[in-house]
N, C-alpha and C. Protein backbone atom coordinates (compact mmCIF):
# COMPACT_ATOMS: atom_id res chain seq x y z
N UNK A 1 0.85 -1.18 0.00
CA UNK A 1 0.00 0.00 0.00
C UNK A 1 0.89 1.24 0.00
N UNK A 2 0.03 2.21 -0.35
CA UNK A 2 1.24 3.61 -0.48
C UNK A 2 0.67 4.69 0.50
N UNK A 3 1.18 5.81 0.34
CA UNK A 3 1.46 6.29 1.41
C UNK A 3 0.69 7.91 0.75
N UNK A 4 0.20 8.85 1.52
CA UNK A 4 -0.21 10.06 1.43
C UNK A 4 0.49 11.27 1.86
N UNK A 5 0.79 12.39 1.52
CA UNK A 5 1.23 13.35 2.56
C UNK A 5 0.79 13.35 4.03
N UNK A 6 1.00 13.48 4.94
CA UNK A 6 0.96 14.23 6.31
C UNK A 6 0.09 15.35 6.10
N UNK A 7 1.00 16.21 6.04
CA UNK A 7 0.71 17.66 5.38
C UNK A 7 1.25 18.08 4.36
N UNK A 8 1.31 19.95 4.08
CA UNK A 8 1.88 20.12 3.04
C UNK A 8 3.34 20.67 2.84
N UNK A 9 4.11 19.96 1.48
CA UNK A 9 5.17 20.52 1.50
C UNK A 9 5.65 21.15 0.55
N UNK A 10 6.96 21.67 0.74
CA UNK A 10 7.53 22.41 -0.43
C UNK A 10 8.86 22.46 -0.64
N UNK A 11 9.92 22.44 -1.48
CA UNK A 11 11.06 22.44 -1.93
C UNK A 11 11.52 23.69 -2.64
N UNK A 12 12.28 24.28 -2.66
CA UNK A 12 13.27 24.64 -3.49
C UNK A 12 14.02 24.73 -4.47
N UNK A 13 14.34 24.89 -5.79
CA UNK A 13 15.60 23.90 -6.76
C UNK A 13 15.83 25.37 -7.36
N UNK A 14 17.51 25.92 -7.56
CA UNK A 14 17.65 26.50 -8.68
C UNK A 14 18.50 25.89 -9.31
N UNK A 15 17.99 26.18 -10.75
CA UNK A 15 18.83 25.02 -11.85
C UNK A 15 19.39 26.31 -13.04
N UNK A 16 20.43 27.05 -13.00
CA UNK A 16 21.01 27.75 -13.60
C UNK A 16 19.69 29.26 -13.84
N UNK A 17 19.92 29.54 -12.58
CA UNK A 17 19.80 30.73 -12.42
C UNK A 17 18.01 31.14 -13.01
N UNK A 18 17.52 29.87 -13.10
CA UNK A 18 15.94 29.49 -12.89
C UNK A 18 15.66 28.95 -11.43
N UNK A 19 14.19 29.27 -10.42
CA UNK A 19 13.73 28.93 -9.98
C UNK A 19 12.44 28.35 -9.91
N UNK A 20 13.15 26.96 -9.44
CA UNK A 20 11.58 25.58 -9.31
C UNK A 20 11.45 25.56 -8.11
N UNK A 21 10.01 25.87 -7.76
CA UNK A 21 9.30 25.68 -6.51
C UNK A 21 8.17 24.04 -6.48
N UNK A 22 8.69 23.31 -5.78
CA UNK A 22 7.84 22.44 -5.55
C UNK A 22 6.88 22.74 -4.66
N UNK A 23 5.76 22.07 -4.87
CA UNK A 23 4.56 22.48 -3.78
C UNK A 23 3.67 20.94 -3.91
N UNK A 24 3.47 20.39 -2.68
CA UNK A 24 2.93 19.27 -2.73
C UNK A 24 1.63 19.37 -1.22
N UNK A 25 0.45 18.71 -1.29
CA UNK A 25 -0.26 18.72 -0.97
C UNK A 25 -1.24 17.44 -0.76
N UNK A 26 -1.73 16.95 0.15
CA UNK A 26 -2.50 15.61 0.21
C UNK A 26 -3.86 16.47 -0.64
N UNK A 27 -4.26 15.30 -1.38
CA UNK A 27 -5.78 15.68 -2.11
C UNK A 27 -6.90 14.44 -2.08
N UNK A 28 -7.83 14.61 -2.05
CA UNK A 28 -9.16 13.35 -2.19
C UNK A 28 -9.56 13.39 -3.33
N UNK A 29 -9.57 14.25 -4.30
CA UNK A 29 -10.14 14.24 -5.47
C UNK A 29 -9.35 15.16 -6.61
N UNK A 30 -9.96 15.23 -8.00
CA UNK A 30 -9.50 16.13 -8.83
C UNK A 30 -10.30 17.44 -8.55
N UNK A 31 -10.84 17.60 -7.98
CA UNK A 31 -11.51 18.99 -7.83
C UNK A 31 -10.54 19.24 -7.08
N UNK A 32 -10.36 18.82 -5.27
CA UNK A 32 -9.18 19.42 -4.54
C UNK A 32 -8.05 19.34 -5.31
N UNK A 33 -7.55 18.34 -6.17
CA UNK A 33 -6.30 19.22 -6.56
C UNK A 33 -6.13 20.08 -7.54
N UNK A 34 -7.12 20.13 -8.36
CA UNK A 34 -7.19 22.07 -9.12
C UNK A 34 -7.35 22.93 -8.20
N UNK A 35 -8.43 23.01 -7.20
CA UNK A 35 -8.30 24.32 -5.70
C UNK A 35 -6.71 24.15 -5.16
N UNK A 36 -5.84 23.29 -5.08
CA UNK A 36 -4.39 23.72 -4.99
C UNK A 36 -3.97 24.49 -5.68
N UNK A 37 -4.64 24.22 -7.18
CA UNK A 37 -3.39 24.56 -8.16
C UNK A 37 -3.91 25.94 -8.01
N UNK A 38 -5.13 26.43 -8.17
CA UNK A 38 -5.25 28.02 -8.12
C UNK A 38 -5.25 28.54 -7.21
N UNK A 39 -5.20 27.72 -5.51
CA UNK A 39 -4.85 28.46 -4.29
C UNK A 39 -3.11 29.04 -4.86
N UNK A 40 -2.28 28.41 -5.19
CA UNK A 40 -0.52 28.17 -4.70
C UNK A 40 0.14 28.68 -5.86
N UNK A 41 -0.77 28.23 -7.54
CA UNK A 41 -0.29 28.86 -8.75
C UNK A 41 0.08 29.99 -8.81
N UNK A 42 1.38 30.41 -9.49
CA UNK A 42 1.69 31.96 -9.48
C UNK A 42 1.84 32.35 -11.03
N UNK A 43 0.37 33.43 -10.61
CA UNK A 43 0.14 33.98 -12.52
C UNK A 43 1.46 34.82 -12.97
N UNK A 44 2.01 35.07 -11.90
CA UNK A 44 3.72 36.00 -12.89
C UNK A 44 4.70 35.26 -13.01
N UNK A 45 4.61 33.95 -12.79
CA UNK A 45 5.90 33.02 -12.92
C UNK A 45 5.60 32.40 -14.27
N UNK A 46 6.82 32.21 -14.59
CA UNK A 46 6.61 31.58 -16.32
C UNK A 46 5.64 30.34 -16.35
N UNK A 47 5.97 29.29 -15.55
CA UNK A 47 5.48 28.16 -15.87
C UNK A 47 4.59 27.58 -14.46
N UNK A 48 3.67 27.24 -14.39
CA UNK A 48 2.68 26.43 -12.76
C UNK A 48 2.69 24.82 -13.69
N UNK A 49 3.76 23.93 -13.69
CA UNK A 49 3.47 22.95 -13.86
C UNK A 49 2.99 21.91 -13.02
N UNK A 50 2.23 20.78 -13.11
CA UNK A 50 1.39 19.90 -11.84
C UNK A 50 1.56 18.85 -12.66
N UNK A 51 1.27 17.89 -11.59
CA UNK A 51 0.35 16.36 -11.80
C UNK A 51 -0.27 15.69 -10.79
N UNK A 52 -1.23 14.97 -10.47
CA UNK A 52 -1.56 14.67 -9.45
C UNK A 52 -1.90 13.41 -9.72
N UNK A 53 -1.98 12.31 -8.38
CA UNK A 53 -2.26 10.74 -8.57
C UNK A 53 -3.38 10.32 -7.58
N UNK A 54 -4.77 9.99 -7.64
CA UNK A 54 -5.54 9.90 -7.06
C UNK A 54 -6.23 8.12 -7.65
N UNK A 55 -5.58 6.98 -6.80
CA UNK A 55 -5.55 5.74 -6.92
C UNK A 55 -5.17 5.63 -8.49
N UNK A 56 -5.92 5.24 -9.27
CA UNK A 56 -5.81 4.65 -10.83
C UNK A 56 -5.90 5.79 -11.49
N UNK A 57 -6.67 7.03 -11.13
CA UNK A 57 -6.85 8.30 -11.65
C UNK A 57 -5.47 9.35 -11.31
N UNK A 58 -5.08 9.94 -12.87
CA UNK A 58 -4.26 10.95 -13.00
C UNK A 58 -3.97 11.81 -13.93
N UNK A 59 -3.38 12.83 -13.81
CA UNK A 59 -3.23 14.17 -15.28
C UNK A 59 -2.23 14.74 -14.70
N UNK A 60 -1.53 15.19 -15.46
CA UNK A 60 -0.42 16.45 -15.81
C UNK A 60 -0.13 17.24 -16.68
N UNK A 61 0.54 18.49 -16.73
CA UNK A 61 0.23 19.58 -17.45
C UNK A 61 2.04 20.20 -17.23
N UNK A 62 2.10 20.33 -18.69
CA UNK A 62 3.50 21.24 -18.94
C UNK A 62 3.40 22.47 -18.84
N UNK A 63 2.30 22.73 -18.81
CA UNK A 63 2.05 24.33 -18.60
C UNK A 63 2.37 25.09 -19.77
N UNK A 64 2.68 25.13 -20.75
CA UNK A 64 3.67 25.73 -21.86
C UNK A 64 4.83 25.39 -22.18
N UNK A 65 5.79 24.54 -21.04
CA UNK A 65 6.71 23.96 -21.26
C UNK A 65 7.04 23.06 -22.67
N UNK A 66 8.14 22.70 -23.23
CA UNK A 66 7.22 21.47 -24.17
C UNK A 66 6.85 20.33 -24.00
N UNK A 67 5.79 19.56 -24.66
CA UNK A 67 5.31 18.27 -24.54
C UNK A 67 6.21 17.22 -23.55
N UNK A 68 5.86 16.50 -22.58
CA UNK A 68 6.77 15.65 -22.17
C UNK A 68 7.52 16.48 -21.09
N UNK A 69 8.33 17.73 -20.94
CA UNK A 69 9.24 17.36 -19.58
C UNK A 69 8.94 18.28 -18.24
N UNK A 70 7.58 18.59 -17.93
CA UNK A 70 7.26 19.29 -16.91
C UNK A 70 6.32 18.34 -16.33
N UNK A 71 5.11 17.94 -16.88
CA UNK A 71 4.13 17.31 -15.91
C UNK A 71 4.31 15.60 -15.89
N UNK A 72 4.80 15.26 -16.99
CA UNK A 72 5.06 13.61 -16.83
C UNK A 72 6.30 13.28 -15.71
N UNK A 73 7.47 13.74 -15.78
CA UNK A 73 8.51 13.81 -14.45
C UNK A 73 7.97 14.04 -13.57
N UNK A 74 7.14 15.08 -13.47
CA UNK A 74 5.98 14.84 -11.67
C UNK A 74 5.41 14.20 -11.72
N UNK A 75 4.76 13.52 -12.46
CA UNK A 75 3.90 12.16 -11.96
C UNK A 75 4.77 11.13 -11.74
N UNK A 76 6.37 11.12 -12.68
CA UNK A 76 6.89 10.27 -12.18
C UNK A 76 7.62 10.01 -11.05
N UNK A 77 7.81 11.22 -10.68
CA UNK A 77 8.54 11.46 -9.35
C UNK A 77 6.77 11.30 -8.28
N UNK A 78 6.12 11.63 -8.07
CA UNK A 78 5.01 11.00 -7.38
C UNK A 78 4.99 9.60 -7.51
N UNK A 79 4.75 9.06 -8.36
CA UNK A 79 4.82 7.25 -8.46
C UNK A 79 6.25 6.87 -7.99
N UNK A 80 7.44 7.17 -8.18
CA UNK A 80 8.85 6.83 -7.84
C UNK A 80 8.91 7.06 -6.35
N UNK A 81 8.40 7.92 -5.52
CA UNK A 81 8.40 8.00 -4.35
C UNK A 81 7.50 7.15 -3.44
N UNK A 82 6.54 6.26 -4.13
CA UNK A 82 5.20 5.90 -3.84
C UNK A 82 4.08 6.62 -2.86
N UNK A 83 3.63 7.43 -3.64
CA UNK A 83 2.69 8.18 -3.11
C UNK A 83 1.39 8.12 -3.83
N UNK A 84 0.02 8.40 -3.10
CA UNK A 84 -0.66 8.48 -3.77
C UNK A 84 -1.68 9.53 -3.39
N UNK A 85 -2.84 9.89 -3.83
CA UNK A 85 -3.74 11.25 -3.10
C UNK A 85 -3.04 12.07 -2.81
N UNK A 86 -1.66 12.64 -3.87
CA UNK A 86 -1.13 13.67 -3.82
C UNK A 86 -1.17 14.39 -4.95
N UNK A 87 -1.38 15.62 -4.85
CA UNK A 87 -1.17 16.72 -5.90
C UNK A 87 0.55 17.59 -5.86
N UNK A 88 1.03 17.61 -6.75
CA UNK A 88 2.16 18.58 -7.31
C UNK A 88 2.43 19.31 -7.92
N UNK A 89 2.46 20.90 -7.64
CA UNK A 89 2.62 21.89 -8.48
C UNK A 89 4.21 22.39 -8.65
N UNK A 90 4.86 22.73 -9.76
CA UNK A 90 6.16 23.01 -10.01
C UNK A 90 6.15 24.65 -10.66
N UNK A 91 6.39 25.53 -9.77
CA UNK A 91 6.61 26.27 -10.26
C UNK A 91 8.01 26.89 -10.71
N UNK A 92 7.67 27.50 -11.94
CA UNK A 92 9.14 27.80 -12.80
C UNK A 92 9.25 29.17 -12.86
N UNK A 93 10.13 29.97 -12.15
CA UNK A 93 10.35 31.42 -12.96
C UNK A 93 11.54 31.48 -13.78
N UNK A 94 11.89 31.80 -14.88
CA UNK A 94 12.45 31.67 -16.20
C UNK A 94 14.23 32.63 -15.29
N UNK A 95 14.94 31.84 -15.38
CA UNK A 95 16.40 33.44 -15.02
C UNK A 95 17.48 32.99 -16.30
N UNK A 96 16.51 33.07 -17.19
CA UNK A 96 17.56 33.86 -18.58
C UNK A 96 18.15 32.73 -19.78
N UNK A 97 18.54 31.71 -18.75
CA UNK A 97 19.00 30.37 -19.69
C UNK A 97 18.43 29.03 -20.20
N UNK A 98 18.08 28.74 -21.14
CA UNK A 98 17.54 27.69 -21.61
C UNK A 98 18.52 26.42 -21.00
N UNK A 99 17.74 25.63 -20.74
CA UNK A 99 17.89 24.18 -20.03
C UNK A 99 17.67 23.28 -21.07
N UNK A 100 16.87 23.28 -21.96
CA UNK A 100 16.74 22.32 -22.79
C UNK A 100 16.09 21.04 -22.40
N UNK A 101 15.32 19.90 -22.92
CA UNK A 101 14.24 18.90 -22.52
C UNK A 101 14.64 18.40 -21.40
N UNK A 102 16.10 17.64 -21.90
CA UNK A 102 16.42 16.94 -20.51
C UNK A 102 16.70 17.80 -19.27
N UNK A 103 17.02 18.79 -19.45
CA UNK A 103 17.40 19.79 -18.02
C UNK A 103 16.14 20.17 -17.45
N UNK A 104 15.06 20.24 -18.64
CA UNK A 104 13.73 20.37 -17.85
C UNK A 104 13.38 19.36 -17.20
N UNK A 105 13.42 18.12 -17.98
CA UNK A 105 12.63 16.99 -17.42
C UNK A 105 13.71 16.76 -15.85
N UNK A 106 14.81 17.08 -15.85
CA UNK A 106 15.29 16.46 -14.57
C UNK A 106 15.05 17.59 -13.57
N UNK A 107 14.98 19.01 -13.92
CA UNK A 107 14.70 20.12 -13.47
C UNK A 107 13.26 19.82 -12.70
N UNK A 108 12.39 19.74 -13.42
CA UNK A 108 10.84 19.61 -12.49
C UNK A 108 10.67 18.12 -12.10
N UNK A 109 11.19 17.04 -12.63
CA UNK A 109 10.95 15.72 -11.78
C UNK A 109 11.79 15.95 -10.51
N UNK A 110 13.28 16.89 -10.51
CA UNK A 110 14.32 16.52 -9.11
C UNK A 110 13.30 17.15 -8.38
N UNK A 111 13.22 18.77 -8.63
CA UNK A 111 12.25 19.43 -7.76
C UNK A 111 10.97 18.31 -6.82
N UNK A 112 10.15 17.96 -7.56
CA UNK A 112 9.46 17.60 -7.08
C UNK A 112 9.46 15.89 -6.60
N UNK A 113 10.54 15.19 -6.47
CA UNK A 113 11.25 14.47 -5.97
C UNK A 113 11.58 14.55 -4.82
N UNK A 114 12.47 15.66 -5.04
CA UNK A 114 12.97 16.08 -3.24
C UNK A 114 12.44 16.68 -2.83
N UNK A 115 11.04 16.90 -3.34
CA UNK A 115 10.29 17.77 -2.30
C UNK A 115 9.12 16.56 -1.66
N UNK A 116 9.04 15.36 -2.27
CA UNK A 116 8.47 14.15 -1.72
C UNK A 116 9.20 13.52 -0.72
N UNK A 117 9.92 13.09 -1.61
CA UNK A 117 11.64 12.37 -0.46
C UNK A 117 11.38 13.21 0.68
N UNK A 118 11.23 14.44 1.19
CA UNK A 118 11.74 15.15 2.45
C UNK A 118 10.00 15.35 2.85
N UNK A 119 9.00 15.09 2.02
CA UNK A 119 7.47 15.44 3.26
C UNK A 119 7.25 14.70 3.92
N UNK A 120 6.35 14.81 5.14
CA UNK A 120 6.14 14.19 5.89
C UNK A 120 5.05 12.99 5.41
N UNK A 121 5.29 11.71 5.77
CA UNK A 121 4.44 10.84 4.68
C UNK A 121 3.27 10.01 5.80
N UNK A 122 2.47 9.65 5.43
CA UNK A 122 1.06 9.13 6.03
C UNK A 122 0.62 7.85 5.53
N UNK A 123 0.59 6.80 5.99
CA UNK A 123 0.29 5.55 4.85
C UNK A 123 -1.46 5.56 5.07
N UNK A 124 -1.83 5.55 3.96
CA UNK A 124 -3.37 5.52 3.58
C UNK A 124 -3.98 3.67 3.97
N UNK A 125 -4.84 4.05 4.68
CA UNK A 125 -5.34 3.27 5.66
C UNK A 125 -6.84 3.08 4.79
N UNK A 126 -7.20 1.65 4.50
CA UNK A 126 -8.48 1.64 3.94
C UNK A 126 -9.11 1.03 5.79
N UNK A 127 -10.67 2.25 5.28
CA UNK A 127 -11.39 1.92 6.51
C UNK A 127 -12.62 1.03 6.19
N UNK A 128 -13.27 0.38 7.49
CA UNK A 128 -14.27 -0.53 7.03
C UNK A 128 -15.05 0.06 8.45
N UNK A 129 -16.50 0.25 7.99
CA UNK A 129 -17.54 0.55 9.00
C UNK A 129 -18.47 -0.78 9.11
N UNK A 130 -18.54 -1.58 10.56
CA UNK A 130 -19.27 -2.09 10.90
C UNK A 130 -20.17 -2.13 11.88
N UNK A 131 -21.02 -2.87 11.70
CA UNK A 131 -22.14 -2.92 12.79
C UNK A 131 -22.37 -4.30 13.61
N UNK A 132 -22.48 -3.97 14.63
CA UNK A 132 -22.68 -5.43 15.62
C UNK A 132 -23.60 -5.01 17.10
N UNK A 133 -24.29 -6.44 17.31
CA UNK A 133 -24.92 -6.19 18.27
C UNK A 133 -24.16 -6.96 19.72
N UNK A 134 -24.67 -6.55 21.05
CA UNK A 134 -23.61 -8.03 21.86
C UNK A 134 -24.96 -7.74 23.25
N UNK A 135 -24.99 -8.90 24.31
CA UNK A 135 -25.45 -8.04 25.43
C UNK A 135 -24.89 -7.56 26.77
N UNK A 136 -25.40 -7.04 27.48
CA UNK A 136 -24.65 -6.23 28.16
C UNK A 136 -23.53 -6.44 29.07
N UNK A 137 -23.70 -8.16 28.67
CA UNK A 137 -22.30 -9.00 30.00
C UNK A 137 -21.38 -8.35 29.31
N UNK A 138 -21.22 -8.48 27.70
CA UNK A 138 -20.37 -8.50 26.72
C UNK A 138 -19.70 -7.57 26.20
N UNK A 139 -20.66 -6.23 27.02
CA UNK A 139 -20.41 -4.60 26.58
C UNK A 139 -18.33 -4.28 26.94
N UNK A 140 -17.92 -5.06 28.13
CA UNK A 140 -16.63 -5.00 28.21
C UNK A 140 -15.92 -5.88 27.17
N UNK A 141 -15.98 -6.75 27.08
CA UNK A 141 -15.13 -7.40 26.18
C UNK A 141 -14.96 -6.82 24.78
N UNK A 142 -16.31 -6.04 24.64
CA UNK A 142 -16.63 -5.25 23.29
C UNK A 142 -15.36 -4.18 23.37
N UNK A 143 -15.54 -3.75 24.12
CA UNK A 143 -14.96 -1.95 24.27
C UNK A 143 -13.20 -2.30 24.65
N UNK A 144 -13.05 -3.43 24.93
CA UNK A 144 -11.66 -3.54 24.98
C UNK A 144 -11.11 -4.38 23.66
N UNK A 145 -12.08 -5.16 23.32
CA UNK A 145 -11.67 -5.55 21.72
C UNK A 145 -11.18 -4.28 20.50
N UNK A 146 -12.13 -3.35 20.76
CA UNK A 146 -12.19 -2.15 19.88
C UNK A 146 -10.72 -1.25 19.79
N UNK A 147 -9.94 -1.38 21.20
CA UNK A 147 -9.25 -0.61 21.77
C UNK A 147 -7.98 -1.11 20.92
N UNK A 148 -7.69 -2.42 21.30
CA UNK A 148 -6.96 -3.28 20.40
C UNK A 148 -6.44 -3.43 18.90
N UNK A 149 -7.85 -3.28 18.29
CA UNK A 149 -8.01 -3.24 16.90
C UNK A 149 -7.69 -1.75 16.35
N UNK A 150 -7.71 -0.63 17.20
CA UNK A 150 -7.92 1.35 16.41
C UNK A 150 -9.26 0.94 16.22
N UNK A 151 -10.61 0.68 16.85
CA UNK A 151 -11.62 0.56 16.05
C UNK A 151 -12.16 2.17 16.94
N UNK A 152 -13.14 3.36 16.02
CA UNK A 152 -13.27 4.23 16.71
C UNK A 152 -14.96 3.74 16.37
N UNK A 153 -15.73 3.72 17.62
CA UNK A 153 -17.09 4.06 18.45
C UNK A 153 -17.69 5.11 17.33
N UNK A 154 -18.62 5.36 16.27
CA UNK A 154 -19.02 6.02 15.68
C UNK A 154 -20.78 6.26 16.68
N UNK A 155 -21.72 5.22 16.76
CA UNK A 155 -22.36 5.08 17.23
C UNK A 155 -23.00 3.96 18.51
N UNK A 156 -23.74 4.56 19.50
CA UNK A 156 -24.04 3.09 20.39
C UNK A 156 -25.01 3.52 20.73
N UNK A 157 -25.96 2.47 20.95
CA UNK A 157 -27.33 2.47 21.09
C UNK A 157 -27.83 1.13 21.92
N UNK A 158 -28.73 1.59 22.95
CA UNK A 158 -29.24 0.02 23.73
C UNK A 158 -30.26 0.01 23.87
N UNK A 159 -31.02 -0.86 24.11
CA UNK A 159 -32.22 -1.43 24.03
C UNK A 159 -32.49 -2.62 25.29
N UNK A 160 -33.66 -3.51 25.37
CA UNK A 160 -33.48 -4.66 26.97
C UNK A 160 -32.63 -5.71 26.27
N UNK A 161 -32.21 -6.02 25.15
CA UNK A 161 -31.35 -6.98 24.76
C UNK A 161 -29.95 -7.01 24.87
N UNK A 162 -29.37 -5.34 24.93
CA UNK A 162 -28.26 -5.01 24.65
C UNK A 162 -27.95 -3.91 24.58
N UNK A 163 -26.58 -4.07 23.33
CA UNK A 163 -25.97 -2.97 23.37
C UNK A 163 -26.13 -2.84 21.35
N UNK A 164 -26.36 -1.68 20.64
CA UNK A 164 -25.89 -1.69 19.04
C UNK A 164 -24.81 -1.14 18.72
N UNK A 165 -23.51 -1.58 18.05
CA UNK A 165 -22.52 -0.67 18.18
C UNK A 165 -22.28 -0.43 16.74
N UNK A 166 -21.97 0.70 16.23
CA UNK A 166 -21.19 0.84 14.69
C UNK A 166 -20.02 1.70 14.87
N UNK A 167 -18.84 0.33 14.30
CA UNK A 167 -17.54 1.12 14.57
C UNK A 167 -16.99 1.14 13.21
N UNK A 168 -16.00 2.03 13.23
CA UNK A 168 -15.14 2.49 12.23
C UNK A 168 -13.62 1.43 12.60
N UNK A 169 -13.10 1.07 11.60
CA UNK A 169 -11.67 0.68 11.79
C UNK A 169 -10.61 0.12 10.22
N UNK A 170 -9.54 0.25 10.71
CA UNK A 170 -8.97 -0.24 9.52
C UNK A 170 -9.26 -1.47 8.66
N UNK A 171 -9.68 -1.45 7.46
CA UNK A 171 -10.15 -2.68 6.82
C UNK A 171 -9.72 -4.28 7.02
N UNK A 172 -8.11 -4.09 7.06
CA UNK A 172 -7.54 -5.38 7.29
C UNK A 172 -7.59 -5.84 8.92
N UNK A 173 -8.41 -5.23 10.24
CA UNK A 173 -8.24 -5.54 11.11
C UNK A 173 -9.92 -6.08 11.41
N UNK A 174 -10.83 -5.94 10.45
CA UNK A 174 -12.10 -6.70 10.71
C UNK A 174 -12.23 -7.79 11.08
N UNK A 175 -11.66 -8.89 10.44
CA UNK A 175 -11.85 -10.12 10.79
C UNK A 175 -10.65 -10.87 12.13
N UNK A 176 -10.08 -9.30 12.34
CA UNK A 176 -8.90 -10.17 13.88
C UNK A 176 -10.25 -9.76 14.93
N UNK A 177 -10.82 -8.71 14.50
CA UNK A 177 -11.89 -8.19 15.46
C UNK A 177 -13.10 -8.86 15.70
N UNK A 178 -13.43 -9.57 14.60
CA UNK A 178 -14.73 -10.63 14.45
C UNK A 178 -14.38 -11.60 15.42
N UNK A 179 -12.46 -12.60 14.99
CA UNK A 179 -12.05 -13.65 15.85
C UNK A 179 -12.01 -13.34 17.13
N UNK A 180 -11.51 -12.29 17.96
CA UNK A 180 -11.38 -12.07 19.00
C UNK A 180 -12.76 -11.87 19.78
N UNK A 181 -13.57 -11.56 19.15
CA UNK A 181 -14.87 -11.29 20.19
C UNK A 181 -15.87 -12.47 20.22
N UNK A 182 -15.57 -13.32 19.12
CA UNK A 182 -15.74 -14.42 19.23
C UNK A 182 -15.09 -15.62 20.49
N UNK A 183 -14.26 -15.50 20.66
CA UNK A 183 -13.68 -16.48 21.35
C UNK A 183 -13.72 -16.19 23.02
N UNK A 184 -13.68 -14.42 22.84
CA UNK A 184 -14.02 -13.93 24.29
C UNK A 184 -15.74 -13.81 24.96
N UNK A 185 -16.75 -13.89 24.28
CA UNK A 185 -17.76 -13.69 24.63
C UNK A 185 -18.60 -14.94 23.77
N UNK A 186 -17.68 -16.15 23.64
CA UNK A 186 -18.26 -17.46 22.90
C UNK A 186 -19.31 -17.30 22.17
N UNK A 187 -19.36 -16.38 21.34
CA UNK A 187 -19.91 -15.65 19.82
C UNK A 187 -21.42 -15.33 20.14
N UNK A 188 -21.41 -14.54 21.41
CA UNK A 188 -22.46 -14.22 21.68
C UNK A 188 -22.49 -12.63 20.73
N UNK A 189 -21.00 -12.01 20.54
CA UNK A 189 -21.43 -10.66 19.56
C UNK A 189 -21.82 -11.12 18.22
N UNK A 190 -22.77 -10.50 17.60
CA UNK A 190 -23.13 -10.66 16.20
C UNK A 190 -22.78 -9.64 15.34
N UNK A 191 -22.29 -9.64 14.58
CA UNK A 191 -21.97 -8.87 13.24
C UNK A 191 -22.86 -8.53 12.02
N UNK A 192 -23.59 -7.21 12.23
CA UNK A 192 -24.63 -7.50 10.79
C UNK A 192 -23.96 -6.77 9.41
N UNK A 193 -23.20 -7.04 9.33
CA UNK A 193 -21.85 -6.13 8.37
C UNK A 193 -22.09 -5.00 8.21
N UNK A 194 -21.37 -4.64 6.80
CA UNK A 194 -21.14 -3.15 6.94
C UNK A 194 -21.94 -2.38 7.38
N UNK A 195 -21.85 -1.44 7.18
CA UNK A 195 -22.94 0.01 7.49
C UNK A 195 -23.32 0.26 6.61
């Protein structure tokens, strides 16, 4: 699995007397990462190049640069770092000397490379919401199973039978959470799946 920003970061690069600003940002969608690009974009700098990777979904943009070495090197430097639900903007202000394809392409992929390499990184956690019922002997074994697992208490509700609980937790820890409350309350909790 890959990993998300933390928060947001940014880099530095001058590459002969041009400045590349990396700017990187966790995103959920392509809408949030265009509201990056026109929060952070700078309309007097020559070039706002981006790309962003949102699971199987992605785009990049040379900005005017030519074809090929501004927005494909940021996506590849996003995939090379393994990241994903990140957006990258590269900004370019022009200082006088032509770089030429490859100086671009290594120009906005390093930028935004080392501006991955050095953010703070978050591994993206798939969540699973379930629902279960237990009764009230069972309400402890419940609440310390949960504790165990990261499962967070979204809702609880009781009734003369019990207790209703719908928790939130990491996807791959459902079924340690099913086994365990099973074996502690001899499968008196029931599971009516997701939410």
């Amino acid at each position: 699995m890959s990993d998300t920003l933390a928060a947001r970061a940014s880099q530095l690069l001058e590459v002969k007397h041009s400045r590349f600003l990396a700017q990187a940002s966790p995103v959920d969608s392509a809408d949030d990462a265009l509201a990056f690009l026109r929060e952070i974009g700078d309309p007097a700098a020559t070039h706002n190049c981006w790309a962003y990777r949102i699971g199987q979904e992605y785009r990049s943009s040379d900005d005017g640069e030519p074809a090929g070495t501004a927005g494909r090197p940021i996506l590849a430097a996003i995939d090379g770092q393994g990241f994903d639900r990140v957006m990258v903007v590269v900004t370019r202000w022009y200082g006088g000397i032509k770089l030429g394809a490859g100086g671009l392409v290594r120009a906005y992929g390093g930028a935004a490379a080392e501006c991955l390499r050095l953010a703070p990184r978050e591994p993206l956690v798939a969540w699973a919401t379930v629902e279960l019922t237990c009764p009230f002997d069972d309400l402890g074994h419940v609440h310390a199973a949960l504790a165990v697992h990261s499962a967070a208490k979204q809702d609880e509700d009781f009734d003369e039978h019990g207790a209703r609980l719908r928790v939130q937790l990491p996807a791959d820890r459902v079924d340690a959470l099913k086994s365990q409350l099973r074996d502690a309350t001899r499968n008196r909790v029931r599971f009516l799946g997701p939410a």
